[in-house]
PDB file of N, CA and C in Angstrom:
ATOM      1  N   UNK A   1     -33.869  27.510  -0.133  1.00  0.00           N
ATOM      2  CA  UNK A   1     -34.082  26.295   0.590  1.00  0.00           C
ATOM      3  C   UNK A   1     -33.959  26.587   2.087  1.00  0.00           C
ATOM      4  N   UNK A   2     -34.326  26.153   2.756  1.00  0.00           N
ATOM      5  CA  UNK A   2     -35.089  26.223   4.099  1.00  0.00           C
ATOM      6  C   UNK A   2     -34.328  25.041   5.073  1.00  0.00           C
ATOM      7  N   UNK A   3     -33.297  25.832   5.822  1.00  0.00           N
ATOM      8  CA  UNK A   3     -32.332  24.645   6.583  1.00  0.00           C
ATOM      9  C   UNK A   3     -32.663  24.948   8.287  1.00  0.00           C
ATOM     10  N   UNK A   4     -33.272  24.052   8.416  1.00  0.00           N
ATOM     11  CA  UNK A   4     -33.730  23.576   9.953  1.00  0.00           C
ATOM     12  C   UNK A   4     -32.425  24.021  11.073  1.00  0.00           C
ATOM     13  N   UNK A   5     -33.320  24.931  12.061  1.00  0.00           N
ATOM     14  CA  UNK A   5     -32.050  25.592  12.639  1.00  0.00           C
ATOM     15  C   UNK A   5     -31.281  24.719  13.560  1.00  0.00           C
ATOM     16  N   UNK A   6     -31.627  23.369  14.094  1.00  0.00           N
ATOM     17  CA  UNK A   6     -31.174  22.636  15.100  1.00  0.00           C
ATOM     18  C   UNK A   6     -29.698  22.288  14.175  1.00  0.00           C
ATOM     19  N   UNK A   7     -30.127  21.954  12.575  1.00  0.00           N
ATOM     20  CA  UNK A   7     -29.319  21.013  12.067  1.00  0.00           C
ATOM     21  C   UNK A   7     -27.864  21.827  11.597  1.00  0.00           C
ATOM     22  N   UNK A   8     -28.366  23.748  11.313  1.00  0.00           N
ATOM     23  CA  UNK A   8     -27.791  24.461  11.504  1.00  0.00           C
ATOM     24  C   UNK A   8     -26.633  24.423  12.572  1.00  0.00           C
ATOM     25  N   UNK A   9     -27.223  24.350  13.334  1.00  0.00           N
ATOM     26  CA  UNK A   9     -26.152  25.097  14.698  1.00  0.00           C
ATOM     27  C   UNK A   9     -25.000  23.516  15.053  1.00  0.00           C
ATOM     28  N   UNK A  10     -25.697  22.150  14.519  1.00  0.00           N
ATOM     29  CA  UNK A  10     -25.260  21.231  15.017  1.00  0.00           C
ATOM     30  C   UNK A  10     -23.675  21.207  14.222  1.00  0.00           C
ATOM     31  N   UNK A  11     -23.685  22.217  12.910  1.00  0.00           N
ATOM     32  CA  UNK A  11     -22.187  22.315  12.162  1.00  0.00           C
ATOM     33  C   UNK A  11     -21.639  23.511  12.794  1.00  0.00           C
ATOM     34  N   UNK A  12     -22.058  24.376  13.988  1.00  0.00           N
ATOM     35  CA  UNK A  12     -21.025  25.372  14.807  1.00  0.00           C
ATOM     36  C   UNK A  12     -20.358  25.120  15.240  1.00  0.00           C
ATOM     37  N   UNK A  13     -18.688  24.791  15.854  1.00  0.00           N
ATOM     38  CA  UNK A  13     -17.943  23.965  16.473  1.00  0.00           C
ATOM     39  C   UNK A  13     -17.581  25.694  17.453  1.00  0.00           C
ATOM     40  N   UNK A  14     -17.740  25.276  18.547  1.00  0.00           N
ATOM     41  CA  UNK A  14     -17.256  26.254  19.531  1.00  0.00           C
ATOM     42  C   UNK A  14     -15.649  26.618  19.345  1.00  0.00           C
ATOM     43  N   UNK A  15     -15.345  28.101  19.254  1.00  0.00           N
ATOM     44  CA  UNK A  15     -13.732  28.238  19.110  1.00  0.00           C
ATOM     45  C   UNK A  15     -12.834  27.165  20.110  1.00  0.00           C
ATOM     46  N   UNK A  16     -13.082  26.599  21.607  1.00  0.00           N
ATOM     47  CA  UNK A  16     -12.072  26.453  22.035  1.00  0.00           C
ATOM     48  C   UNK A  16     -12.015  25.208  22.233  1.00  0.00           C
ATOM     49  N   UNK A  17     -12.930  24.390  21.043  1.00  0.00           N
ATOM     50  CA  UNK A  17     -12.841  22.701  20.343  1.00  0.00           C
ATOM     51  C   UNK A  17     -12.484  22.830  18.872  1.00  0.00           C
ATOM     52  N   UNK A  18     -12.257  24.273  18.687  1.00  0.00           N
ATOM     53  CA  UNK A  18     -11.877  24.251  16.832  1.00  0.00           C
ATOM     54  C   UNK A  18     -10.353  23.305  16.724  1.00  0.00           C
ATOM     55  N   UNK A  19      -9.647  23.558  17.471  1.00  0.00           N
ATOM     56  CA  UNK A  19      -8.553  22.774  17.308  1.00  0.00           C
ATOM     57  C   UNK A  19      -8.368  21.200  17.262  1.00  0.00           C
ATOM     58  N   UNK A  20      -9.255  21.104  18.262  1.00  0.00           N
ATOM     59  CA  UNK A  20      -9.503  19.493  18.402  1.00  0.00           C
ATOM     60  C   UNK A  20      -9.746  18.849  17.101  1.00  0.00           C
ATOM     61  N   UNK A  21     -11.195  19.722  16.854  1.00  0.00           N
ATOM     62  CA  UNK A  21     -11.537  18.877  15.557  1.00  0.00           C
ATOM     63  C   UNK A  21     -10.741  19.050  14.401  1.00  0.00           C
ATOM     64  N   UNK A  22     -10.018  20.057  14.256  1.00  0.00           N
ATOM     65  CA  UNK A  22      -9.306  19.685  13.486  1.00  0.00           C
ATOM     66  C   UNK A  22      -8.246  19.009  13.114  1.00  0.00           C
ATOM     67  N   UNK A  23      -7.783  18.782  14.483  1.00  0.00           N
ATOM     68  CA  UNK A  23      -6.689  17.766  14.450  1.00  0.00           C
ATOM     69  C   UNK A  23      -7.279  16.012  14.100  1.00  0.00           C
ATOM     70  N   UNK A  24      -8.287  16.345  14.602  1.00  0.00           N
ATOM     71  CA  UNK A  24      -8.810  14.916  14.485  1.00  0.00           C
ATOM     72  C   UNK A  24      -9.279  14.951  12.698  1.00  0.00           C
ATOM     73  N   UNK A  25      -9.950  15.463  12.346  1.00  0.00           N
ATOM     74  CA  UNK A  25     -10.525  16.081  10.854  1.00  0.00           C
ATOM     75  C   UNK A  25      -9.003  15.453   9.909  1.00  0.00           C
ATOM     76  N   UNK A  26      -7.879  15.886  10.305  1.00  0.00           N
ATOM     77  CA  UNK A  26      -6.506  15.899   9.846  1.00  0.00           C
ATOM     78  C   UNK A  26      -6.085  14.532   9.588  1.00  0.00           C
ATOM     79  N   UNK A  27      -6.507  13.966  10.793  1.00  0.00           N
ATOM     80  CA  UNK A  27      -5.897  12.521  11.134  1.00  0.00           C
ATOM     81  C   UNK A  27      -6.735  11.450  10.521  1.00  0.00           C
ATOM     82  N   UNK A  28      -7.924  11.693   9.985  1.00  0.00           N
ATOM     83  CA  UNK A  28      -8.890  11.018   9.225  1.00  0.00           C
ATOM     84  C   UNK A  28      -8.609  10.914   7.482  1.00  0.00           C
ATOM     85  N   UNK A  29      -8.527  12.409   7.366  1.00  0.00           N
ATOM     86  CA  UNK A  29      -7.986  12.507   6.047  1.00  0.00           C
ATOM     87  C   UNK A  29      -6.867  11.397   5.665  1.00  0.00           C
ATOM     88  N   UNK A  30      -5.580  11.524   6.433  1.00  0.00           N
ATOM     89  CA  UNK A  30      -4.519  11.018   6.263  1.00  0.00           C
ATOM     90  C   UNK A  30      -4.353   9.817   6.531  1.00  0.00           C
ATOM     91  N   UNK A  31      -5.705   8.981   7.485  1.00  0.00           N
ATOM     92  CA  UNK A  31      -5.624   7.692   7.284  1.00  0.00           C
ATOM     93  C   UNK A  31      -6.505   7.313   5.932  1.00  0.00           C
ATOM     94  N   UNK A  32      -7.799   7.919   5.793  1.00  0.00           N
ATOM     95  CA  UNK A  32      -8.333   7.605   4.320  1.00  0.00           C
ATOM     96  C   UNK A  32      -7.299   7.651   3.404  1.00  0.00           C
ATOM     97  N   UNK A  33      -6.824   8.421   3.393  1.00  0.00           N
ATOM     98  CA  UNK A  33      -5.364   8.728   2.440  1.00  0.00           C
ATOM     99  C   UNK A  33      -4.774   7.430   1.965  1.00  0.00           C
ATOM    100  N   UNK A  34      -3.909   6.902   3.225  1.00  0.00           N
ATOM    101  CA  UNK A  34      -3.090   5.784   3.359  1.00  0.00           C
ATOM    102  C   UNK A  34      -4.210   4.610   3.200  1.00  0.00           C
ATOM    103  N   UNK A  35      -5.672   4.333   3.454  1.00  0.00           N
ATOM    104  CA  UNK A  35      -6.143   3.239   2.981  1.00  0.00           C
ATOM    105  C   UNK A  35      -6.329   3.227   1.828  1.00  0.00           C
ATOM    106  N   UNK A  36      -6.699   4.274   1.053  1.00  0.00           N
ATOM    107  CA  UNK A  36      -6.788   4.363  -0.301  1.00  0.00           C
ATOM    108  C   UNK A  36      -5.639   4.000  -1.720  1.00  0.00           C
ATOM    109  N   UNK A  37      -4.293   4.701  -0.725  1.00  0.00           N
ATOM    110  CA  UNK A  37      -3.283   4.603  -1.469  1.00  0.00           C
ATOM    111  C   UNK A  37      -2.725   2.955  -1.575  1.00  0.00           C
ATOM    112  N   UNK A  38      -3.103   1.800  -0.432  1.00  0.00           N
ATOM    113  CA  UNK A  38      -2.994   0.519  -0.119  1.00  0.00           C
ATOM    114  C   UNK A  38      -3.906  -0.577  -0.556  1.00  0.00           C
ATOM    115  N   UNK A  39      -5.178   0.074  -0.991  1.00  0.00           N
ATOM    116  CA  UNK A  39      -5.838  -0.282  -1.768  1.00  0.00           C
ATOM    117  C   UNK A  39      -5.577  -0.563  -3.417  1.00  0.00           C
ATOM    118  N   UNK A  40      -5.108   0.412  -3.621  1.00  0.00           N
ATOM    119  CA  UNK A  40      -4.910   0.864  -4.721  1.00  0.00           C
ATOM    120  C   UNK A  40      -3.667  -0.327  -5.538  1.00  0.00           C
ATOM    121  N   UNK A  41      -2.413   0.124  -3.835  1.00  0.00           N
ATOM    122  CA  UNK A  41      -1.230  -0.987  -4.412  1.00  0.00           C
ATOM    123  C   UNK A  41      -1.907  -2.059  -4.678  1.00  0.00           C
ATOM    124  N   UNK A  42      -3.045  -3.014  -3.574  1.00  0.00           N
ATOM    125  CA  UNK A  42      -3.377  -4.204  -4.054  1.00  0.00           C
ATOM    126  C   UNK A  42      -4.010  -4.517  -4.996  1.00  0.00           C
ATOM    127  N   UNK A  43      -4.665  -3.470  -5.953  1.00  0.00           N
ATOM    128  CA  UNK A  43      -5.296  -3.844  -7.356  1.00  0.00           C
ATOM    129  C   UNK A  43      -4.000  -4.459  -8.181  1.00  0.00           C
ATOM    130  N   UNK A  44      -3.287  -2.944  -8.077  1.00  0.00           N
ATOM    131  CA  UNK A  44      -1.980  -3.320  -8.954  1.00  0.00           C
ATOM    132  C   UNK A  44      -0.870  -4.395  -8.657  1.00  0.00           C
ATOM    133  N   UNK A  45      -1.120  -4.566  -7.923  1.00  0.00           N
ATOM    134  CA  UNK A  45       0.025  -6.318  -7.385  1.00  0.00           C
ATOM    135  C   UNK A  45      -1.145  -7.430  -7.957  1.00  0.00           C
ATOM    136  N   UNK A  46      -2.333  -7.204  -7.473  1.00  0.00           N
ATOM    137  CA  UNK A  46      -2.899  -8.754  -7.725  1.00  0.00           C
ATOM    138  C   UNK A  46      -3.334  -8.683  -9.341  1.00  0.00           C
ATOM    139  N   UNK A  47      -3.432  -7.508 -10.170  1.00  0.00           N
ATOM    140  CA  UNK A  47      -3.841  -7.599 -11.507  1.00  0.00           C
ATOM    141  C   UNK A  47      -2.534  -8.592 -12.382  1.00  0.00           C
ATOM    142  N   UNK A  48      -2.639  -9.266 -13.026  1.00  0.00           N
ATOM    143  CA  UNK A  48      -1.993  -9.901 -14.098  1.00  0.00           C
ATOM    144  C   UNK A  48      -1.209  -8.950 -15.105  1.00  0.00           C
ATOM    145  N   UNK A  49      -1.932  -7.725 -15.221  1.00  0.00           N
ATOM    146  CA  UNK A  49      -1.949  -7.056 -15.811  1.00  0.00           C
ATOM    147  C   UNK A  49      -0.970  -5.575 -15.790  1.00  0.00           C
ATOM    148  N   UNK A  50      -0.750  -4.665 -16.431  1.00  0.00           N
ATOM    149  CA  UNK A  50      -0.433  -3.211 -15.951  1.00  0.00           C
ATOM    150  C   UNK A  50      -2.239  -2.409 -16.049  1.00  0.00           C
ATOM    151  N   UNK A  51      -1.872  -2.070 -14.779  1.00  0.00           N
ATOM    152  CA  UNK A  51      -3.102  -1.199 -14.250  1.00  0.00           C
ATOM    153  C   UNK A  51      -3.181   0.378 -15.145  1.00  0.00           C
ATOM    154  N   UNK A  52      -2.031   0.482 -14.837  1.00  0.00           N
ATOM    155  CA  UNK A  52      -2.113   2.392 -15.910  1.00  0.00           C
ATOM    156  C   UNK A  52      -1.777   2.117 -17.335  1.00  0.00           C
ATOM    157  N   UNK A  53      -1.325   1.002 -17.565  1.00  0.00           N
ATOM    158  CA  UNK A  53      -1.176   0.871 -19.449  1.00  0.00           C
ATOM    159  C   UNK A  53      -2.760   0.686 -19.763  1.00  0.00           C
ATOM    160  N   UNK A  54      -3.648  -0.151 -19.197  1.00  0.00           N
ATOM    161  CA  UNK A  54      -4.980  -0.819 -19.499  1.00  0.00           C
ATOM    162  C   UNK A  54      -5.889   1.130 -19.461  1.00  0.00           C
ATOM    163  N   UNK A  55      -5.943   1.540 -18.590  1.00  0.00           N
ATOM    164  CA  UNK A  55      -6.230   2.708 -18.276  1.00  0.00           C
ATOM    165  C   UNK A  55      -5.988   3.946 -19.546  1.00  0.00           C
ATOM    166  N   UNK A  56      -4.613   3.842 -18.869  1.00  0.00           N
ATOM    167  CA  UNK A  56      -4.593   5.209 -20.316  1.00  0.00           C
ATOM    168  C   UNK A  56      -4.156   4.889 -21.641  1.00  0.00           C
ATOM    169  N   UNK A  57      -3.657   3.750 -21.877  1.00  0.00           N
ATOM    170  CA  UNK A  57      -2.926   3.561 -23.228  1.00  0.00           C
ATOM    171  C   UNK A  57      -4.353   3.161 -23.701  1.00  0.00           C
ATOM    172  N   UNK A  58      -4.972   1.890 -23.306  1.00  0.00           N
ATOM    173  CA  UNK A  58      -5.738   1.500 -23.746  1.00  0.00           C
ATOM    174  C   UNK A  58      -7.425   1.942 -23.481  1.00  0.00           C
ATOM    175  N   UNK A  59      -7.626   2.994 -23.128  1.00  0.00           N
ATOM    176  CA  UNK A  59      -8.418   3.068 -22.256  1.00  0.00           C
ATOM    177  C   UNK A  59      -9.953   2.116 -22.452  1.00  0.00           C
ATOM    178  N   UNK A  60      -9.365   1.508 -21.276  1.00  0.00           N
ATOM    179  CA  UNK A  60     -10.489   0.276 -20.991  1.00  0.00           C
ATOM    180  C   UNK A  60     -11.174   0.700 -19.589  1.00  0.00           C
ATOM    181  N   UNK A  61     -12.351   1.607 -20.193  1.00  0.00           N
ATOM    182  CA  UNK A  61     -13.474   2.082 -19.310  1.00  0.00           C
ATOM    183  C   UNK A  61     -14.162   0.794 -18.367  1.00  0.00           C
ATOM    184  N   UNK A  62     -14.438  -0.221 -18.227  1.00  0.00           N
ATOM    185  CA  UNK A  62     -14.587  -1.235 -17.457  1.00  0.00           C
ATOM    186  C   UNK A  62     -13.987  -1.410 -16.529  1.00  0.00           C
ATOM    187  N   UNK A  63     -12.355  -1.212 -16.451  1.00  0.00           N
ATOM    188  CA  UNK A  63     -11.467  -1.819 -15.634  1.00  0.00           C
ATOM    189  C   UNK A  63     -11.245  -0.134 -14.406  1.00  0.00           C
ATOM    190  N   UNK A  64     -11.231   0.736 -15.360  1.00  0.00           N
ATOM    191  CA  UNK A  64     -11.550   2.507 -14.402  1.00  0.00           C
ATOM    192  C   UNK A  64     -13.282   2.159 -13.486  1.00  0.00           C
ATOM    193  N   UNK A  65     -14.113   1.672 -13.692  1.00  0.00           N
ATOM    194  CA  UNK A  65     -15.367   1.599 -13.510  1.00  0.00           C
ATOM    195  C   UNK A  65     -15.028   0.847 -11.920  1.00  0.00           C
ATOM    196  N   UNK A  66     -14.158  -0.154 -12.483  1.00  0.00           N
ATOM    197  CA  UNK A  66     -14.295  -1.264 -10.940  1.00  0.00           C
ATOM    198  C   UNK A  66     -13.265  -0.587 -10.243  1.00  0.00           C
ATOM    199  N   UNK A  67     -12.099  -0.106 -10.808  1.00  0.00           N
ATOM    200  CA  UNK A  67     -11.434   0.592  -9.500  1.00  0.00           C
ATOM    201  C   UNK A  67     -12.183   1.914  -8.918  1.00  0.00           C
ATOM    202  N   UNK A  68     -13.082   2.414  -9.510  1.00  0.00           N
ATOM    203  CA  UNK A  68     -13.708   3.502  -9.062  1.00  0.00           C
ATOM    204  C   UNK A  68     -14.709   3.217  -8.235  1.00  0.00           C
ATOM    205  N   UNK A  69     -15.150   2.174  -8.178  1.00  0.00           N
ATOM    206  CA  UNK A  69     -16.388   0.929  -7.451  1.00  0.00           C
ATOM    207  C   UNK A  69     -15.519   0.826  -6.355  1.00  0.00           C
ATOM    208  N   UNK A  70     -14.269   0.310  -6.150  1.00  0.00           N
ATOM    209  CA  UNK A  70     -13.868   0.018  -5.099  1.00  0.00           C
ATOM    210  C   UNK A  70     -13.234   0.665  -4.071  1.00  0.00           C
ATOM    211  N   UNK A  71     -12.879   2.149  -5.051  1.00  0.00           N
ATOM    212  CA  UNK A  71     -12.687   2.969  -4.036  1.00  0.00           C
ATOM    213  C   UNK A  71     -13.771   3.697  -3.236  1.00  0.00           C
ATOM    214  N   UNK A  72     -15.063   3.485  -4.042  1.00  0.00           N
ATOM    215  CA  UNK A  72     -16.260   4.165  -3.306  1.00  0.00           C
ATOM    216  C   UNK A  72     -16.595   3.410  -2.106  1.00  0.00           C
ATOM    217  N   UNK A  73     -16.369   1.829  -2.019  1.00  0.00           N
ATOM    218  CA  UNK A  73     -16.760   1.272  -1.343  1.00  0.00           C
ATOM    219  C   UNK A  73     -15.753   1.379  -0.002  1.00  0.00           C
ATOM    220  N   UNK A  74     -14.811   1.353  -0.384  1.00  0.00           N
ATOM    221  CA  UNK A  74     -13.222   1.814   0.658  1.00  0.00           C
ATOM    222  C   UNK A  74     -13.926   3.193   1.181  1.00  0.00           C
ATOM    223  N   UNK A  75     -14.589   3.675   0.730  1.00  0.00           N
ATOM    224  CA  UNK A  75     -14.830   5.315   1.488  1.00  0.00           C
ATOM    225  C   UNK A  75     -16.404   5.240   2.039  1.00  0.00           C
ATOM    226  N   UNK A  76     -16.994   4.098   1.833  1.00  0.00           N
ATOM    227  CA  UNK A  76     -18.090   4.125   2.870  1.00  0.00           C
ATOM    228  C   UNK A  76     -17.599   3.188   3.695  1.00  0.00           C
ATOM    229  N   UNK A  77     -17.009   2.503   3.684  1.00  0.00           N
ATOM    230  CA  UNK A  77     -16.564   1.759   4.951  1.00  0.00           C
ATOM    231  C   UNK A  77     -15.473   2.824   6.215  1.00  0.00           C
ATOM    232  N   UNK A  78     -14.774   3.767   5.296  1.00  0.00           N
ATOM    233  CA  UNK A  78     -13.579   4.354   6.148  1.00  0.00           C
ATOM    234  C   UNK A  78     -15.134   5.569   6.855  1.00  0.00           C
ATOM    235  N   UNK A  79     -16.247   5.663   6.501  1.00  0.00           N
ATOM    236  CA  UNK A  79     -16.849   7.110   6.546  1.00  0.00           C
ATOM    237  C   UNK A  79     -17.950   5.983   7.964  1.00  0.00           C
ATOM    238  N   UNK A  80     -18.240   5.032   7.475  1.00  0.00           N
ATOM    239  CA  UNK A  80     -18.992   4.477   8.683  1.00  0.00           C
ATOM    240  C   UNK A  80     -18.136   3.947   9.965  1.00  0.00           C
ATOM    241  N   UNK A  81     -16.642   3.546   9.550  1.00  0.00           N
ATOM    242  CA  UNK A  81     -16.132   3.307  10.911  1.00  0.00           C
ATOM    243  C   UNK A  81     -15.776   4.418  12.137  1.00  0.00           C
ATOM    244  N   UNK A  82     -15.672   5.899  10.549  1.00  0.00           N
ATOM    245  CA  UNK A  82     -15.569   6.962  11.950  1.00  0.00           C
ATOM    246  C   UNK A  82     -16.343   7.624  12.493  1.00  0.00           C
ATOM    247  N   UNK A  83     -17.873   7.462  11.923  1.00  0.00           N
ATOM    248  CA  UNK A  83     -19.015   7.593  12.820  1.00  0.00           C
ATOM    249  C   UNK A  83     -19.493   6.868  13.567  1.00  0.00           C
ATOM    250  N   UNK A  84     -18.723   5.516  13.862  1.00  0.00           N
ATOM    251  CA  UNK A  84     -19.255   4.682  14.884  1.00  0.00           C
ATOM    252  C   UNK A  84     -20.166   3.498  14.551  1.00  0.00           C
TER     253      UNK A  84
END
């Protein structure tokens, strides 16, 4: 496969911004992290229910489907706010 050299070079990060971005790279992770993990609490507070009994005891593929829905959606929102 045939990768266009502009789009190439546009993933080179010069050594003496490698740090930067990674600190920043770091700090993204770890807020996706923490929205995810807060997300997550609010399924399980607002469900009626137990969230990991429904899951693994019972496994009720529907109820894995929508938390997996909502975390995708939590990660295009966290992925478009940090591109601007």
């Amino acid at each position: 496969m045939l990768i266009h050299m502009a789009a190439m070079q546009a993933l080179v990060v010069p050594l003496e911004n490698l740090t930067s971005v990674l600190v920043s790279t770091l700090v993204f992770v770890v807020l996706g992290i923490i929205i995810f993990a807060l997300a997550f609490l609010i399924i399980v507070k607002a469900s009626p229910f137990s969230v990991r009994k429904e899951i693994e005891e019972d496994q009720n593929i529907a109820l894995a489907i929508v938390i997996g829905a909502v975390i995708i959606g939590i990660a295009l929102i966290v992925s478009a706010a940090i591109q601007g």
